[in-house]
C-alpha atoms as a PDB file:
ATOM      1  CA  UNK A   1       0.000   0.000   0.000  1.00  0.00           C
ATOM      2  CA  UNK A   2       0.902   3.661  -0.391  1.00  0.00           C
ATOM      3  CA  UNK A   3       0.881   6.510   1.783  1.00  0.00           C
ATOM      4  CA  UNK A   4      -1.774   7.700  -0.573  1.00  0.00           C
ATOM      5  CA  UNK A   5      -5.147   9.163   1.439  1.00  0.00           C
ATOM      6  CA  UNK A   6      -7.428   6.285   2.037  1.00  0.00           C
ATOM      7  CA  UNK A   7     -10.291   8.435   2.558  1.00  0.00           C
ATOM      8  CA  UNK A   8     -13.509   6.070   2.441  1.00  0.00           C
ATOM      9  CA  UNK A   9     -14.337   3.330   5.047  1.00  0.00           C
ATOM     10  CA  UNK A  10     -17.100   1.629   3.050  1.00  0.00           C
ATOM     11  CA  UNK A  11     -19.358   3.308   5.206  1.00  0.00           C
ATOM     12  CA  UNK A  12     -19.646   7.051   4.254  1.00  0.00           C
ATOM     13  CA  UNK A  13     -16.839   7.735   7.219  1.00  0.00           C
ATOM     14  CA  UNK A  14     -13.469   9.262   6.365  1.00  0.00           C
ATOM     15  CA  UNK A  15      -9.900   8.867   8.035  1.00  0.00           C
ATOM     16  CA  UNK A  16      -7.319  11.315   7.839  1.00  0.00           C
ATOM     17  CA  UNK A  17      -4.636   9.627   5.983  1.00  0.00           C
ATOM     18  CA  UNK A  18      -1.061   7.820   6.090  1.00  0.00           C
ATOM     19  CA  UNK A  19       1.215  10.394   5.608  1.00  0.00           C
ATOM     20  CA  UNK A  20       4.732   9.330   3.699  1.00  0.00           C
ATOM     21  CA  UNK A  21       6.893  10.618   6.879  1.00  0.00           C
ATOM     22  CA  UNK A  22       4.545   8.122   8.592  1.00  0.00           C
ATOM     23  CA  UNK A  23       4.554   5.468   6.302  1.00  0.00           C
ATOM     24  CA  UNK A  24       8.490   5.371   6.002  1.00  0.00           C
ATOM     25  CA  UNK A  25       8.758   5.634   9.875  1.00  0.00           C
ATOM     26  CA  UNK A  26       6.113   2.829  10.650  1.00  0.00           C
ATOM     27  CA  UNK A  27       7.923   0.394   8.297  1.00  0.00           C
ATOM     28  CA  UNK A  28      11.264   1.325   9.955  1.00  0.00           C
ATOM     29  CA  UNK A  29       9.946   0.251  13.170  1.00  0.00           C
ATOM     30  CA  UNK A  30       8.451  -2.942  11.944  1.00  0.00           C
ATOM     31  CA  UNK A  31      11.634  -4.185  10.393  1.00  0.00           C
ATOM     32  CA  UNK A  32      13.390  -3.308  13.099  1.00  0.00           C
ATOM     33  CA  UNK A  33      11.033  -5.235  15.576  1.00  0.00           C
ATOM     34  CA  UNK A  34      10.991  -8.417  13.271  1.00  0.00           C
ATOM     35  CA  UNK A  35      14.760  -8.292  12.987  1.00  0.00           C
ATOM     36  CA  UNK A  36      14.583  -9.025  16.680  1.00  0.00           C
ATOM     37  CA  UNK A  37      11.623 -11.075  16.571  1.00  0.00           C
ATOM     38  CA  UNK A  38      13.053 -13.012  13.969  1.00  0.00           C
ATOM     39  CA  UNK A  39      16.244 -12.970  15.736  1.00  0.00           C
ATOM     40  CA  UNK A  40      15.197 -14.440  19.022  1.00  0.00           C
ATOM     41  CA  UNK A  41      11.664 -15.599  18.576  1.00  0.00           C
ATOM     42  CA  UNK A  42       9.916 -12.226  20.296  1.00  0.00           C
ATOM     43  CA  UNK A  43      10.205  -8.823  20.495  1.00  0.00           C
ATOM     44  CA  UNK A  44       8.210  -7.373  17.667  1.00  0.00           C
ATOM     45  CA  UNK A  45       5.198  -6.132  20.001  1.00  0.00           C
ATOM     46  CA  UNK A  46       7.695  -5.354  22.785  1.00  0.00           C
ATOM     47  CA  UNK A  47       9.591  -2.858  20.008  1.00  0.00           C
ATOM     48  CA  UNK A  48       6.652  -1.486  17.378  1.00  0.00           C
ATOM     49  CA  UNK A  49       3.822  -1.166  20.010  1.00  0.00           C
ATOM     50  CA  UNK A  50       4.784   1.921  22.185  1.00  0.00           C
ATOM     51  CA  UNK A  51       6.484   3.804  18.757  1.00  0.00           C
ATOM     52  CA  UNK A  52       3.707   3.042  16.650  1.00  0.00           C
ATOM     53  CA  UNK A  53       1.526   4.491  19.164  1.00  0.00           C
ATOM     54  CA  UNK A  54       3.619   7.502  19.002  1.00  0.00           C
ATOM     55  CA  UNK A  55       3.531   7.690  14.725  1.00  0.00           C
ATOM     56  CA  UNK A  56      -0.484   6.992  14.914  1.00  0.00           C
ATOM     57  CA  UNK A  57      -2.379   5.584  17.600  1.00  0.00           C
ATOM     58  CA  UNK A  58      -4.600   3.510  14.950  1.00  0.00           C
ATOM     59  CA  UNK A  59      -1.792   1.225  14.133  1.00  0.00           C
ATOM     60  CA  UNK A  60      -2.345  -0.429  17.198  1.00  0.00           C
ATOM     61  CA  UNK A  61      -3.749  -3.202  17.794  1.00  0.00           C
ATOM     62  CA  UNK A  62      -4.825  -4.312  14.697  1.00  0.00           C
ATOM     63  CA  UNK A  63      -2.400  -2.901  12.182  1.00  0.00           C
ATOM     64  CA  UNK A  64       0.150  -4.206  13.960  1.00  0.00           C
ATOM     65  CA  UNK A  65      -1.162  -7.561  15.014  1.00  0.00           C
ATOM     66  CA  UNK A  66      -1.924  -8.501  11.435  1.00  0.00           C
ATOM     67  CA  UNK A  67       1.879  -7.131  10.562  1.00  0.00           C
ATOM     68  CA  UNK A  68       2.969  -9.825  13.650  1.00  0.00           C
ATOM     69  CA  UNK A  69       0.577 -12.707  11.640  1.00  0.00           C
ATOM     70  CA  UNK A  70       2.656 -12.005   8.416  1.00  0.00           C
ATOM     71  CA  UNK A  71       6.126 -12.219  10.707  1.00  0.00           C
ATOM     72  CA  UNK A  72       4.996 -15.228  12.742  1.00  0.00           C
ATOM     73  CA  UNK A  73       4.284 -17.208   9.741  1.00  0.00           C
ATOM     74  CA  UNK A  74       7.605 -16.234   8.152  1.00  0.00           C
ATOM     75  CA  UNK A  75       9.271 -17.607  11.116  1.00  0.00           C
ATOM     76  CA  UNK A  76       7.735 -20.473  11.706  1.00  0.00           C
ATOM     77  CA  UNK A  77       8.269 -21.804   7.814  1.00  0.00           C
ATOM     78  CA  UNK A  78      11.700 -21.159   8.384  1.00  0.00           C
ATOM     79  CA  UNK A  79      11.981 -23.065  11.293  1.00  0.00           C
ATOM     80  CA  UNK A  80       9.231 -25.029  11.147  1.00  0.00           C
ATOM     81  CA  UNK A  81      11.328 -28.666  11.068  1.00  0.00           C
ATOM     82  CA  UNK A  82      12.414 -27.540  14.853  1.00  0.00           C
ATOM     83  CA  UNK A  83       9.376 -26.934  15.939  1.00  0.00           C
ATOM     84  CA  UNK A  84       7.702 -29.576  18.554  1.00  0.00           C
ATOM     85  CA  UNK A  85       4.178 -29.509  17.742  1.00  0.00           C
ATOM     86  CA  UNK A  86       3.839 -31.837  20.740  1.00  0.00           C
ATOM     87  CA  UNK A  87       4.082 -29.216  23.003  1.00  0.00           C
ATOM     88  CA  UNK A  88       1.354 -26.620  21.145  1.00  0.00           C
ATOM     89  CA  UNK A  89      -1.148 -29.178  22.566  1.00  0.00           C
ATOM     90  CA  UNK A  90      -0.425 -28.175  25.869  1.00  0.00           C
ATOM     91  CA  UNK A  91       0.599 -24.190  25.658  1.00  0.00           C
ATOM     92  CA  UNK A  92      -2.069 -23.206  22.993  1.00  0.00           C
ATOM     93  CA  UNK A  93      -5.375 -24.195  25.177  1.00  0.00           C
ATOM     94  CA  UNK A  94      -3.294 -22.618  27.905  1.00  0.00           C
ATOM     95  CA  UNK A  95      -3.811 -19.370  25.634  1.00  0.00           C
ATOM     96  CA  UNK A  96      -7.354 -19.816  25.448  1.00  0.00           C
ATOM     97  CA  UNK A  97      -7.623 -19.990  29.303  1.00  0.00           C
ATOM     98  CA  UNK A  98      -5.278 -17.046  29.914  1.00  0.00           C
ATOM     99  CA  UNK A  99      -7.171 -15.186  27.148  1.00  0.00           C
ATOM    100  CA  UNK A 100     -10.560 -15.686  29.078  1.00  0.00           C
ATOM    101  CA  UNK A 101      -9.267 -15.311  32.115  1.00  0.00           C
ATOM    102  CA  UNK A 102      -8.381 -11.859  31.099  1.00  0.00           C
ATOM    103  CA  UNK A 103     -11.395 -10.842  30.075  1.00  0.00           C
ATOM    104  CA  UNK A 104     -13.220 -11.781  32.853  1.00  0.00           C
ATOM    105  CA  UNK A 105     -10.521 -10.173  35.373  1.00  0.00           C
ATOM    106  CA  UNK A 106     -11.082  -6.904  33.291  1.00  0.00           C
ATOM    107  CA  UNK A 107     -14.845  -6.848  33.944  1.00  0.00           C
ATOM    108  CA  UNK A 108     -14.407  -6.657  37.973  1.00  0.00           C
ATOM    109  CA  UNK A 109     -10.882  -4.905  38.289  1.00  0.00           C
ATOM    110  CA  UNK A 110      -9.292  -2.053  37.129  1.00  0.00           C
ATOM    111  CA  UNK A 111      -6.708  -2.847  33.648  1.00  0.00           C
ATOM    112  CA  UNK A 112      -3.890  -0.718  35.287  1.00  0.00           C
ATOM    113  CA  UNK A 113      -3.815  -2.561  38.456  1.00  0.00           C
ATOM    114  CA  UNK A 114      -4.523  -6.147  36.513  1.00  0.00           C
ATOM    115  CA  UNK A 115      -1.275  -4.333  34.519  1.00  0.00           C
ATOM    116  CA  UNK A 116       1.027  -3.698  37.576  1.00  0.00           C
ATOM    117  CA  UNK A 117       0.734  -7.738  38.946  1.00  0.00           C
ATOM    118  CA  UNK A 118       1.534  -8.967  35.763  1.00  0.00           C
ATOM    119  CA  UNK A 119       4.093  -6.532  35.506  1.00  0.00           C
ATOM    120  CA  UNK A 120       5.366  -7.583  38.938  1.00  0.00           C
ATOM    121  CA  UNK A 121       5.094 -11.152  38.198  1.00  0.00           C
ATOM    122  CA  UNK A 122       6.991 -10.968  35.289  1.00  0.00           C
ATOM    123  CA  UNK A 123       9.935  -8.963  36.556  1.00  0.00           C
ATOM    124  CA  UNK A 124       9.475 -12.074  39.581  1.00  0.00           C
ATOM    125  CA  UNK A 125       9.648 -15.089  36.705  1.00  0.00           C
ATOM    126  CA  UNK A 126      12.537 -13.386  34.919  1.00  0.00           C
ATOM    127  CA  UNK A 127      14.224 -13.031  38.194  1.00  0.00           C
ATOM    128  CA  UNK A 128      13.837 -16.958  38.710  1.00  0.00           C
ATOM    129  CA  UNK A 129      14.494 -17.569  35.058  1.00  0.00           C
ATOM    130  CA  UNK A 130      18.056 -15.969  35.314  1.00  0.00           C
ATOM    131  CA  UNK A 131      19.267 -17.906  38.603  1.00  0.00           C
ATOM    132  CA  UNK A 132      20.132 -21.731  38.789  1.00  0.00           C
ATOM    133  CA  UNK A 133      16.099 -22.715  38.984  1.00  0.00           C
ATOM    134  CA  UNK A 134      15.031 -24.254  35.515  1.00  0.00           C
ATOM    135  CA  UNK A 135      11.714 -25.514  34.377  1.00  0.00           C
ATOM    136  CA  UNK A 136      11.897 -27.705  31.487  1.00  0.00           C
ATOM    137  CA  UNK A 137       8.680 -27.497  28.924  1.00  0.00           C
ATOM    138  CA  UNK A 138       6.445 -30.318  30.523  1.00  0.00           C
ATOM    139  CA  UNK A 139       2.745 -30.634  30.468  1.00  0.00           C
ATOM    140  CA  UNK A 140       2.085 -28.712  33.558  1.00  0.00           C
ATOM    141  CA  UNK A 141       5.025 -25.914  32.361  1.00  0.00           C
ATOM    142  CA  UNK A 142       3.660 -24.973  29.263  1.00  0.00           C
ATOM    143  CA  UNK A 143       0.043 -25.239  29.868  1.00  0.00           C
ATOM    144  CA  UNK A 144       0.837 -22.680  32.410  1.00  0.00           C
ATOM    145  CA  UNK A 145       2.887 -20.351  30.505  1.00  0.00           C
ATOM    146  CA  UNK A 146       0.827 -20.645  27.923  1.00  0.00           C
ATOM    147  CA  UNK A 147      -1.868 -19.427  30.068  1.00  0.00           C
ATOM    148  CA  UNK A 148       0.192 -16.462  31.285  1.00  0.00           C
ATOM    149  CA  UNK A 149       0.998 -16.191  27.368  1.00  0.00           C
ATOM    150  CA  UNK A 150      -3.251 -15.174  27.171  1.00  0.00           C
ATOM    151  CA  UNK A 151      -3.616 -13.050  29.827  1.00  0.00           C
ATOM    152  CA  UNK A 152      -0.520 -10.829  29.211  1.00  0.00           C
ATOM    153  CA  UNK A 153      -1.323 -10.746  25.330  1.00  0.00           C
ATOM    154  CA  UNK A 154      -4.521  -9.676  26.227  1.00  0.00           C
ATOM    155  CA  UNK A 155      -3.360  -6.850  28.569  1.00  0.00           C
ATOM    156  CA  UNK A 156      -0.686  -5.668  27.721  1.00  0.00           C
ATOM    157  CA  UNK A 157       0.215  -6.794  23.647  1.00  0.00           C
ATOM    158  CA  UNK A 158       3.143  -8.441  24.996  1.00  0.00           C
ATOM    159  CA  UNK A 159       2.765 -12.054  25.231  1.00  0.00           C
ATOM    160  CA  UNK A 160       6.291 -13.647  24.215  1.00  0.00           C
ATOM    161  CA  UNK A 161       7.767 -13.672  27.593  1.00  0.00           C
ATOM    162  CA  UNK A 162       6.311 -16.275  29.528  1.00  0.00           C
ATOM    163  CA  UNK A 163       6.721 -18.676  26.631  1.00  0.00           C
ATOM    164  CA  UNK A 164      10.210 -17.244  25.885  1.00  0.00           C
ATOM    165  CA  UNK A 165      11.782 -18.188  29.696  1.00  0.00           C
ATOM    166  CA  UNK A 166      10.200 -21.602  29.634  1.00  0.00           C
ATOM    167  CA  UNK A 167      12.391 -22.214  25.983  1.00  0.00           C
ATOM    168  CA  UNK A 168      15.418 -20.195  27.360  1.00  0.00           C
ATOM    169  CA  UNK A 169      17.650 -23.159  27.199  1.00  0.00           C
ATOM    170  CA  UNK A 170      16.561 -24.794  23.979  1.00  0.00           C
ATOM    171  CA  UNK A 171      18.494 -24.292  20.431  1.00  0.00           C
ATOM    172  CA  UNK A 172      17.876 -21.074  19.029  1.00  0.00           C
ATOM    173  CA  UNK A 173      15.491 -22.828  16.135  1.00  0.00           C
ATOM    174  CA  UNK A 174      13.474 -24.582  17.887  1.00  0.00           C
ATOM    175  CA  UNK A 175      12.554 -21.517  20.172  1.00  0.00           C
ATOM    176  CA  UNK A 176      11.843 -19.596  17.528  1.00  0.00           C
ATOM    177  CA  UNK A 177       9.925 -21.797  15.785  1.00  0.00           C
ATOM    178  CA  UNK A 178       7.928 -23.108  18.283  1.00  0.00           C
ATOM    179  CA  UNK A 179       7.364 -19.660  19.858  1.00  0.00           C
ATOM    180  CA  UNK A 180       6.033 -18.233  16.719  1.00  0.00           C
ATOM    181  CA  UNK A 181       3.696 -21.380  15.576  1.00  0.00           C
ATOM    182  CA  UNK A 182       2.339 -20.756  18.806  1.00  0.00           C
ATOM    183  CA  UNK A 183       2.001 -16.724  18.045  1.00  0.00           C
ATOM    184  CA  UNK A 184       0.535 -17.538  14.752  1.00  0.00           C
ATOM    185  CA  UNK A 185      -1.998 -19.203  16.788  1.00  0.00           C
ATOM    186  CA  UNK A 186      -2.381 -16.455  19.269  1.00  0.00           C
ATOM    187  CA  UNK A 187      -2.573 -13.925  16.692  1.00  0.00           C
ATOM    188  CA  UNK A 188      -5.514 -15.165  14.819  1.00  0.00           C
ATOM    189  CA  UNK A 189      -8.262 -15.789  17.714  1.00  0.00           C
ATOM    190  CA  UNK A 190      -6.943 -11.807  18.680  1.00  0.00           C
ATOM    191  CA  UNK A 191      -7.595 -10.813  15.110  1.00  0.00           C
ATOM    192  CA  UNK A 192     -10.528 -12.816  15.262  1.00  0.00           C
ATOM    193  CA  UNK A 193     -11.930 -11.373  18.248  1.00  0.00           C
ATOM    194  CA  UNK A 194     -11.337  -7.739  17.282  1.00  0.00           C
ATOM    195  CA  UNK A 195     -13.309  -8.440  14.380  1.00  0.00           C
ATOM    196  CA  UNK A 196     -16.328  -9.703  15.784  1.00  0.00           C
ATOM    197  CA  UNK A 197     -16.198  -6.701  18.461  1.00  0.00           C
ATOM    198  CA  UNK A 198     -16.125  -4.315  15.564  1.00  0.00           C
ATOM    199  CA  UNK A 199     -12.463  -3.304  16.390  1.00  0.00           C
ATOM    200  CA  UNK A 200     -11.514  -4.164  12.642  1.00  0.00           C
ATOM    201  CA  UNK A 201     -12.624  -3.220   9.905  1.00  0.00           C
ATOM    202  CA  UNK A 202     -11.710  -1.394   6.665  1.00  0.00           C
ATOM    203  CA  UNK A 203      -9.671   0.919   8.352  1.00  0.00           C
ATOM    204  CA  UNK A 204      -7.473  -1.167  10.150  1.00  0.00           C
ATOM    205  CA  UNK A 205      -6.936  -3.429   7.773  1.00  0.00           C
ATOM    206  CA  UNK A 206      -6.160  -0.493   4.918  1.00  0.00           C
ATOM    207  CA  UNK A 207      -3.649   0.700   7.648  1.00  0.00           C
ATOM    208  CA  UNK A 208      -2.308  -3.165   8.333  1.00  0.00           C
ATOM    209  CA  UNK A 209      -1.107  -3.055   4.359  1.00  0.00           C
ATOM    210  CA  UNK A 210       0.634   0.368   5.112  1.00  0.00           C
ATOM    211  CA  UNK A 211       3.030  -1.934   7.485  1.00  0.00           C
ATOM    212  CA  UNK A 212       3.004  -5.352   5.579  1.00  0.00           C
ATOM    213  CA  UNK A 213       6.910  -4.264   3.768  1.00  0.00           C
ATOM    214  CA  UNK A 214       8.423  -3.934   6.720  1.00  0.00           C
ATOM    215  CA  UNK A 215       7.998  -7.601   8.198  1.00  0.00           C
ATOM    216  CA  UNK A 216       9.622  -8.975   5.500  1.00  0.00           C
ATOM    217  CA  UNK A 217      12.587  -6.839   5.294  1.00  0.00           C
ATOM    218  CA  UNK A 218      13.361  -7.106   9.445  1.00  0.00           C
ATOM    219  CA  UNK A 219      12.681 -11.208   8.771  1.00  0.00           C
ATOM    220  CA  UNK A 220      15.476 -11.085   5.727  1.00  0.00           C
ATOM    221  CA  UNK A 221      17.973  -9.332   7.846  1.00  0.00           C
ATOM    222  CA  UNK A 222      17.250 -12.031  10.691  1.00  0.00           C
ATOM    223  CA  UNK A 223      18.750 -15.379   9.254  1.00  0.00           C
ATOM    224  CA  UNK A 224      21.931 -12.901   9.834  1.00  0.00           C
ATOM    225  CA  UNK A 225      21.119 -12.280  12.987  1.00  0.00           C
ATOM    226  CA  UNK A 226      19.833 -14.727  14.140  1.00  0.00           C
ATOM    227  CA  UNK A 227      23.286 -17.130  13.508  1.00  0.00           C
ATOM    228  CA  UNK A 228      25.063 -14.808  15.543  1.00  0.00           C
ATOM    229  CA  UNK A 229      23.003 -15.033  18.821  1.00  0.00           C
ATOM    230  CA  UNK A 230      23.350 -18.975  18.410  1.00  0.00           C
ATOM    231  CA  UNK A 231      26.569 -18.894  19.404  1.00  0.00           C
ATOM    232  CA  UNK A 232      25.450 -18.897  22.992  1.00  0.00           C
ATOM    233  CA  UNK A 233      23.488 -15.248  23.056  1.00  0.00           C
ATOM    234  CA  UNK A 234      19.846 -16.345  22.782  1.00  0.00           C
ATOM    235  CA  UNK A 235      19.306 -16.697  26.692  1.00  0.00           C
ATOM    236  CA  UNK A 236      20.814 -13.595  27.587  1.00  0.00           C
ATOM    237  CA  UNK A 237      18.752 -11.940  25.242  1.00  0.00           C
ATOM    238  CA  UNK A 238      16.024 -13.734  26.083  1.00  0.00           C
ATOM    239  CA  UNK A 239      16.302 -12.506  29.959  1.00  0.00           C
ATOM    240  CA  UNK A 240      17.025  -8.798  28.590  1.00  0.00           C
ATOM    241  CA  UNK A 241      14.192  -8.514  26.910  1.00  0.00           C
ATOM    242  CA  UNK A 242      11.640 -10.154  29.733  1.00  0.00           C
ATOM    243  CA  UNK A 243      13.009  -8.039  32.042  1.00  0.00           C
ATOM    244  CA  UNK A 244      12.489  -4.864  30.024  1.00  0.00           C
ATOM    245  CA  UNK A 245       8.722  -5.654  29.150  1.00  0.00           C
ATOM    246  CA  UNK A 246       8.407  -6.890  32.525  1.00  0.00           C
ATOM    247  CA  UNK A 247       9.338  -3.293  33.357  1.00  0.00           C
ATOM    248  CA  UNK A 248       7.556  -1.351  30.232  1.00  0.00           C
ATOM    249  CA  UNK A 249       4.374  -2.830  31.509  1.00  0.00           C
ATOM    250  CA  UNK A 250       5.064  -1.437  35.186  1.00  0.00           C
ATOM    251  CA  UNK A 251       5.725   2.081  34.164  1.00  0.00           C
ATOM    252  CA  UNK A 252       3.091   2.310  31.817  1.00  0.00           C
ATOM    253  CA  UNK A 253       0.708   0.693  35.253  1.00  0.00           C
ATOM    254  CA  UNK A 254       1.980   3.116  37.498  1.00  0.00           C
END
């Protein structure tokens, strides 16, 4: 798409339009968020959300969570021989519990406190996730994070995290891959339900094309990457990045 005005909705409503400062600095963001994503296996919410917000607050959610469908399935074609579809049987109704769970918490308390403990738990579960304490991906482990997965997705657009720590010690591959068949998953029933609350529409999904060239580009750059950091990098990373959406999601709470 071009940063030419897209002026009519389809139902007699008009939109001010994509300007090409914008559309260039949108698409930088996005590349630079799937880089990572495509890097590590997360990231691209936890880097495009707050600057997109700050280009044009109607690029989030749905813009850029149909952008994050495109990267996801780039990712997980690439590394889709690593990924252990065994385990998606446990994580992904996990997501479906977390995901109603967090609707139903939102209905009796307040988002920014429902914000600040799961900002608080997952500066806690980083914290455990960098000392000598592991948790291997089991039944019980990924049903659970998968859970978390839902209700922090829901809250906060930043769902890799919990998944991420409970992978931190596998082969860069198969983290990636598994994480982002599991976001691809994720992804959808969001998309999905955003739709069917009349949260997208023509608009969104006009603006969704506007950031489509820049997932491809960041994903391009991140076989580079991504070689690097499996030279023993991932988990580091991996902690780095919990830790500073564990904090994001605190500050923006408080």
């Amino acid at each position: 798409m071009s940063a030419r005005d897209v002026r009519d909705t389809g139902e007699g409503d008009s939109f001010p339009p994509v300007t090409l400062g914008q559309f260039a600095a949108a698409n930088l963001v996005i590349a630079a968020g799937a880089l990572l994503q495509g890097s590590v296996g997360f990231g691209l919410a936890l880097v495009a959300a707050p600057l997109l917000v700050l280009i044009d607050p109607r690029l989030v959610p749905g813009p850029l969570l149909m952008a994050s469908l495109a990267l996801t399935t780039l990712v997980t074609w690439r590394d889709f021989k690593s990924v252990r579809l065994a385990d998606l049987g446990w994580s992904l109704p996990g997501r479906v519990v977390g995901t109603a769970v967090a609707v139903a918490a939102l209905s009796v308390v307040p988002e920014r406190r429902l914000q600040l403990l799961l900002g608080l738990v997952m500066l806690v579960s980083t914290g455990l996730a960098a000392s000598r304490i592991k948790v291997a991906p089991n039944p019980l482990s990924l049903f659970g994070a998968g859970t978390m997965a839902g209700v922090t997705g829901t809250l906060t657009s930043i769902g890799g995290p919990p998944m991420a720590l409970i992978y931190r010690d596998e082969t860069g591959p198969r983290l990636r891959g598994t994480l982002n068949a599991f976001f691809v998953f994720g992804v959808t029933i969001s998309l999905i339900g955003l739709a069917l609350s009349g949260h997208f529409g023509r608009e969104q999904a006009l603006l969704a094309l506007a950031l489509m060239p820049g997932a491809p580009v960041g994903f391009v750059l991140s076989k580079h990457t991504a070689g690097v950091l499996d030279g023993g990098y991932t988990k580091p990373v991996i902690l780095a990045l919990s830790g500073l959406a564990a904090a994001l999601v605190v500050i923006k709470a408080l």
